[in-house]
C-alpha atoms as a PDB file:
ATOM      1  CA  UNK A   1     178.826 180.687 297.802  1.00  0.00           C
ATOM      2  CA  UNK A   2     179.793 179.644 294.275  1.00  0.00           C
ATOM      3  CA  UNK A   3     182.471 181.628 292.072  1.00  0.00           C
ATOM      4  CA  UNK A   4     182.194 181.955 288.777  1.00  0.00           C
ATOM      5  CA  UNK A   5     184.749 181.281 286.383  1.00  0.00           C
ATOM      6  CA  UNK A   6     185.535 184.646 285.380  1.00  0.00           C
ATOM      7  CA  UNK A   7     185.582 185.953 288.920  1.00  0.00           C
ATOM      8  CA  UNK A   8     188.068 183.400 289.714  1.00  0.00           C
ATOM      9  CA  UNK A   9     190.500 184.534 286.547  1.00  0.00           C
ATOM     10  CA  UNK A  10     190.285 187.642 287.853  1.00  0.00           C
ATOM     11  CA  UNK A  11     191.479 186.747 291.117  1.00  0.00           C
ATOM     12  CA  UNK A  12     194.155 184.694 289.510  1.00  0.00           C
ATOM     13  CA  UNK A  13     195.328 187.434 287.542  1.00  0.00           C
ATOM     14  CA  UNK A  14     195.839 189.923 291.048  1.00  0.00           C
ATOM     15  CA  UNK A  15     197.722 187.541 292.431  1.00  0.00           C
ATOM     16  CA  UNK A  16     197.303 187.540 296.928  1.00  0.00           C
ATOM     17  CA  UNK A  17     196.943 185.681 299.993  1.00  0.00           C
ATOM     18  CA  UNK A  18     195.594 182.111 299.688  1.00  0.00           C
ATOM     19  CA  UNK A  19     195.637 179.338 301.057  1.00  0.00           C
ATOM     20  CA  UNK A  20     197.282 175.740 299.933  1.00  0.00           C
ATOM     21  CA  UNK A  21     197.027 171.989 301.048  1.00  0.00           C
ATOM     22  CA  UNK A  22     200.273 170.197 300.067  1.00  0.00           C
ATOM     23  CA  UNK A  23     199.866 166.530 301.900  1.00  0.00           C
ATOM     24  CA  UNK A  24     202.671 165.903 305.023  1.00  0.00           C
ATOM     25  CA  UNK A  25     205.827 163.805 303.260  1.00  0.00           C
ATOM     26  CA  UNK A  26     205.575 161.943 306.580  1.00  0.00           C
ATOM     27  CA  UNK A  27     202.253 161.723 307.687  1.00  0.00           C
ATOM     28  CA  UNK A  28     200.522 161.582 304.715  1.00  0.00           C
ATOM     29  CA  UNK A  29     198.322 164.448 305.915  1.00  0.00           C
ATOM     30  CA  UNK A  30     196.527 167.288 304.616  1.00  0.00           C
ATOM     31  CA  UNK A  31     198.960 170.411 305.629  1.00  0.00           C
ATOM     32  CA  UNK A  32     197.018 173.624 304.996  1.00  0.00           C
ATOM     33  CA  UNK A  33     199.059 177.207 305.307  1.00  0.00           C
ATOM     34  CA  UNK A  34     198.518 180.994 303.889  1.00  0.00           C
ATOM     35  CA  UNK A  35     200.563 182.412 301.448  1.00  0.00           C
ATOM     36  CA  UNK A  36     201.214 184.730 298.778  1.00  0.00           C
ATOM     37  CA  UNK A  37     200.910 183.674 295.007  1.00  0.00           C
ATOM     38  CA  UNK A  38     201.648 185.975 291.961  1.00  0.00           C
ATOM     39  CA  UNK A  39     200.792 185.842 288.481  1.00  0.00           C
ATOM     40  CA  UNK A  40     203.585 187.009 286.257  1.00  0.00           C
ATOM     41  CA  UNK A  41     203.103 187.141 282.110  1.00  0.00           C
ATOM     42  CA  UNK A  42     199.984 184.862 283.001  1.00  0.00           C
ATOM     43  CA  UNK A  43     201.505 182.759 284.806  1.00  0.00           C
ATOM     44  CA  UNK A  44     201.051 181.043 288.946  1.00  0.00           C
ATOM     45  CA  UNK A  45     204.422 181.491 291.133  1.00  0.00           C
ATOM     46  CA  UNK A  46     204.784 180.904 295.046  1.00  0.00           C
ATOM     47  CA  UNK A  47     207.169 181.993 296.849  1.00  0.00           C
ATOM     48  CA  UNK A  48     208.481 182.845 300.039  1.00  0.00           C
ATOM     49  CA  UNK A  49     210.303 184.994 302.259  1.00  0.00           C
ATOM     50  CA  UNK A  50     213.953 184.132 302.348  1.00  0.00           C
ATOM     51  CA  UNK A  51     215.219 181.421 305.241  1.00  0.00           C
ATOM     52  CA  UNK A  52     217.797 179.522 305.115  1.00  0.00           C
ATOM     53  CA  UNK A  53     215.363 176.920 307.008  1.00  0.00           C
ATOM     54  CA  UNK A  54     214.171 174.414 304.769  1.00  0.00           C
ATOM     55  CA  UNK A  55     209.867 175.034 304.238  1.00  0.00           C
ATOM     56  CA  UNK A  56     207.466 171.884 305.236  1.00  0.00           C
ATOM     57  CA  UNK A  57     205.130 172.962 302.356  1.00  0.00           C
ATOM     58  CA  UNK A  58     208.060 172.823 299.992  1.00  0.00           C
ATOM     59  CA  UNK A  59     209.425 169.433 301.375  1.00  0.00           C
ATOM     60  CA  UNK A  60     206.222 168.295 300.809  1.00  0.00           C
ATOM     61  CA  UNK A  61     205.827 169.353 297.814  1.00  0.00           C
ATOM     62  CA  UNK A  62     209.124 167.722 296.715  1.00  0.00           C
ATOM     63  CA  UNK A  63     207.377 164.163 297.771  1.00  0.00           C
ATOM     64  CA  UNK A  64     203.826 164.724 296.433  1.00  0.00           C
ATOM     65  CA  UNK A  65     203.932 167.607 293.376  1.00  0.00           C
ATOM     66  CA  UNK A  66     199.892 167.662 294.148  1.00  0.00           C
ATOM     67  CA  UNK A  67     198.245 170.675 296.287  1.00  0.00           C
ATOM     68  CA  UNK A  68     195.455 172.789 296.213  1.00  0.00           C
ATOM     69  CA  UNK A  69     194.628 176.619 295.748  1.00  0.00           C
ATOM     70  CA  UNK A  70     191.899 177.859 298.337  1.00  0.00           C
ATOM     71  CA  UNK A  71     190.714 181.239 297.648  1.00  0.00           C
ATOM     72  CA  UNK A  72     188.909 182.896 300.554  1.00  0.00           C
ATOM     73  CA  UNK A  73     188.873 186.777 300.385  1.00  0.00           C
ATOM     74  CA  UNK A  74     185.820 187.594 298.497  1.00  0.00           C
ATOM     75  CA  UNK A  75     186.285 184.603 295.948  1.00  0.00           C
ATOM     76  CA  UNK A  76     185.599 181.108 297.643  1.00  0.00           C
ATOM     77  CA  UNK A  77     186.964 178.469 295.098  1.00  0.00           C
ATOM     78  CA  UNK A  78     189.242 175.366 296.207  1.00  0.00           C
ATOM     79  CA  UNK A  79     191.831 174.709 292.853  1.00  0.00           C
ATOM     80  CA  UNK A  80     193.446 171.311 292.503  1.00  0.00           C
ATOM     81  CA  UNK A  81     197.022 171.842 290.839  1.00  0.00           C
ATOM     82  CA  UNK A  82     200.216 170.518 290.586  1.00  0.00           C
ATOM     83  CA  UNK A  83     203.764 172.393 291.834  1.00  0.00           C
ATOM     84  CA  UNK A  84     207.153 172.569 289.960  1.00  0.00           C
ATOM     85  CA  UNK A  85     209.655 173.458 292.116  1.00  0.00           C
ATOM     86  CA  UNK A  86     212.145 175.669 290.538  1.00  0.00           C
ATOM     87  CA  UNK A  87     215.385 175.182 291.379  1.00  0.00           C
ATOM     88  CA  UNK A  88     217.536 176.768 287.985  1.00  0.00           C
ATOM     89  CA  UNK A  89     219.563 180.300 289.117  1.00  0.00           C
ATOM     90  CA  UNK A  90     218.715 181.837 286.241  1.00  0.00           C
ATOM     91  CA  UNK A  91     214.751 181.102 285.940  1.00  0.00           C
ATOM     92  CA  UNK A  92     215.101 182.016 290.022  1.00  0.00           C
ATOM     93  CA  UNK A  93     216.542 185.412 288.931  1.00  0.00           C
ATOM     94  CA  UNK A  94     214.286 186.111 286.521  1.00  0.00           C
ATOM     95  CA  UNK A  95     211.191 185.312 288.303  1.00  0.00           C
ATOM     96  CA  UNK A  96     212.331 186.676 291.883  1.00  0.00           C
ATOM     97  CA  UNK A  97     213.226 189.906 290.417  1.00  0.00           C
ATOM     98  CA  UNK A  98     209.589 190.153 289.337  1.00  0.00           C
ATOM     99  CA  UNK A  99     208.703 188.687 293.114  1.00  0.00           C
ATOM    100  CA  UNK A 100     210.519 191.771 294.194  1.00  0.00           C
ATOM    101  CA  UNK A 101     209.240 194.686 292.311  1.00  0.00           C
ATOM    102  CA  UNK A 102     206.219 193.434 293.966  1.00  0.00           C
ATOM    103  CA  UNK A 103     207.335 193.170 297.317  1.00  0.00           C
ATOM    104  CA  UNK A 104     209.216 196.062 297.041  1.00  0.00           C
ATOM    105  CA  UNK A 105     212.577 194.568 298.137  1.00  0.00           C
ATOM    106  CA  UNK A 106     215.778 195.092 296.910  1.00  0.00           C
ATOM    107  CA  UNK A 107     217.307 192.201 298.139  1.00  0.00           C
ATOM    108  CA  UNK A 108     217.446 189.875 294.525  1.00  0.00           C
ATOM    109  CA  UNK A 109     220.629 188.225 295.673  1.00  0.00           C
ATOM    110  CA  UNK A 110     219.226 186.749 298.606  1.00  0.00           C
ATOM    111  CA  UNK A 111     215.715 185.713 297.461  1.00  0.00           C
ATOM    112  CA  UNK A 112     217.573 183.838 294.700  1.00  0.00           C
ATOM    113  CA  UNK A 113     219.914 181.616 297.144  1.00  0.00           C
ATOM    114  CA  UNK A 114     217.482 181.507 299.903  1.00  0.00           C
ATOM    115  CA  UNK A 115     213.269 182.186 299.070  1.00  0.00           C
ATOM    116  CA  UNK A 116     211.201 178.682 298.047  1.00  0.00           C
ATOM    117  CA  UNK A 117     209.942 179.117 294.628  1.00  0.00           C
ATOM    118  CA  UNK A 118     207.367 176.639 292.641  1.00  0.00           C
ATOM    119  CA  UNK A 119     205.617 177.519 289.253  1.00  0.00           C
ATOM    120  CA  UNK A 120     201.661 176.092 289.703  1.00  0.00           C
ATOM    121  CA  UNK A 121     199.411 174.287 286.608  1.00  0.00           C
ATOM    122  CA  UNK A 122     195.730 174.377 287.833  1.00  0.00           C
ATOM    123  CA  UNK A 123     195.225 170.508 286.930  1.00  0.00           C
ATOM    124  CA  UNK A 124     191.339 171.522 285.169  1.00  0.00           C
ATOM    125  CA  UNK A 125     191.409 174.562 282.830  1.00  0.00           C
ATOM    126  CA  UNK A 126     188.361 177.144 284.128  1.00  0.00           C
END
């Protein structure tokens, strides 16, 4: 099944579940998980619940910046990208507040010290 390109933006723009391949820091492997992306002013954030357990994704991430977008629910598209991990309070703030509104938490504070949070560049415009 083949996705066209303005199918995809449009999935891009919701924001939802994926999935992403980082590769293992240690093993070299492809590491596959599910997790929630959201676009914000037109642009691709990840994040995560807060834990103050360091993520394997994000470790991985740290190693190799390369990973790739795999939509699956209704759009079937696999998007080779490139993370930033963002690590300034203030960018965290602003961008976790957002992260919030749409989780509908109220816990700002927290997801600032605590959640994982990378900005994403698709690597190939659609």
């Amino acid at each position: 099944m083949q996705t066209s390109n303005e199918t995809l933006l449009r999935a891009l723009e919701r924001g939802g579940l994926i999935d992403i391949t980082t590769t293992g820091r240690q093993t070299g492997l492809p590491r596959r998980l599910e997790i929630a992306f959201h676009n914000l002013a037109g642009r691709i954030y990840i994040s995560g619940i807060p834990s103050r357990r360091r993520r394997g994704w994000l470790a991985n991430l740290e190693a190799d910046p390369h990973l790739t977008l795999h939509f699956k629910r209704g759009v079937r598209a696999d998007l080779p990208a490139r993370a930033r991990i963002i690590e300034n309070e203030d960018e965290r703030r602003t961008i976790l507040t957002e992260v919030a509104r749409n989780w509908r938490r109220r816990d700002v504070e927290t997801m600032v010290r605590y959640s994982p949070l990378i900005e994403v560049t698709l690597e190939r415009p659609l």
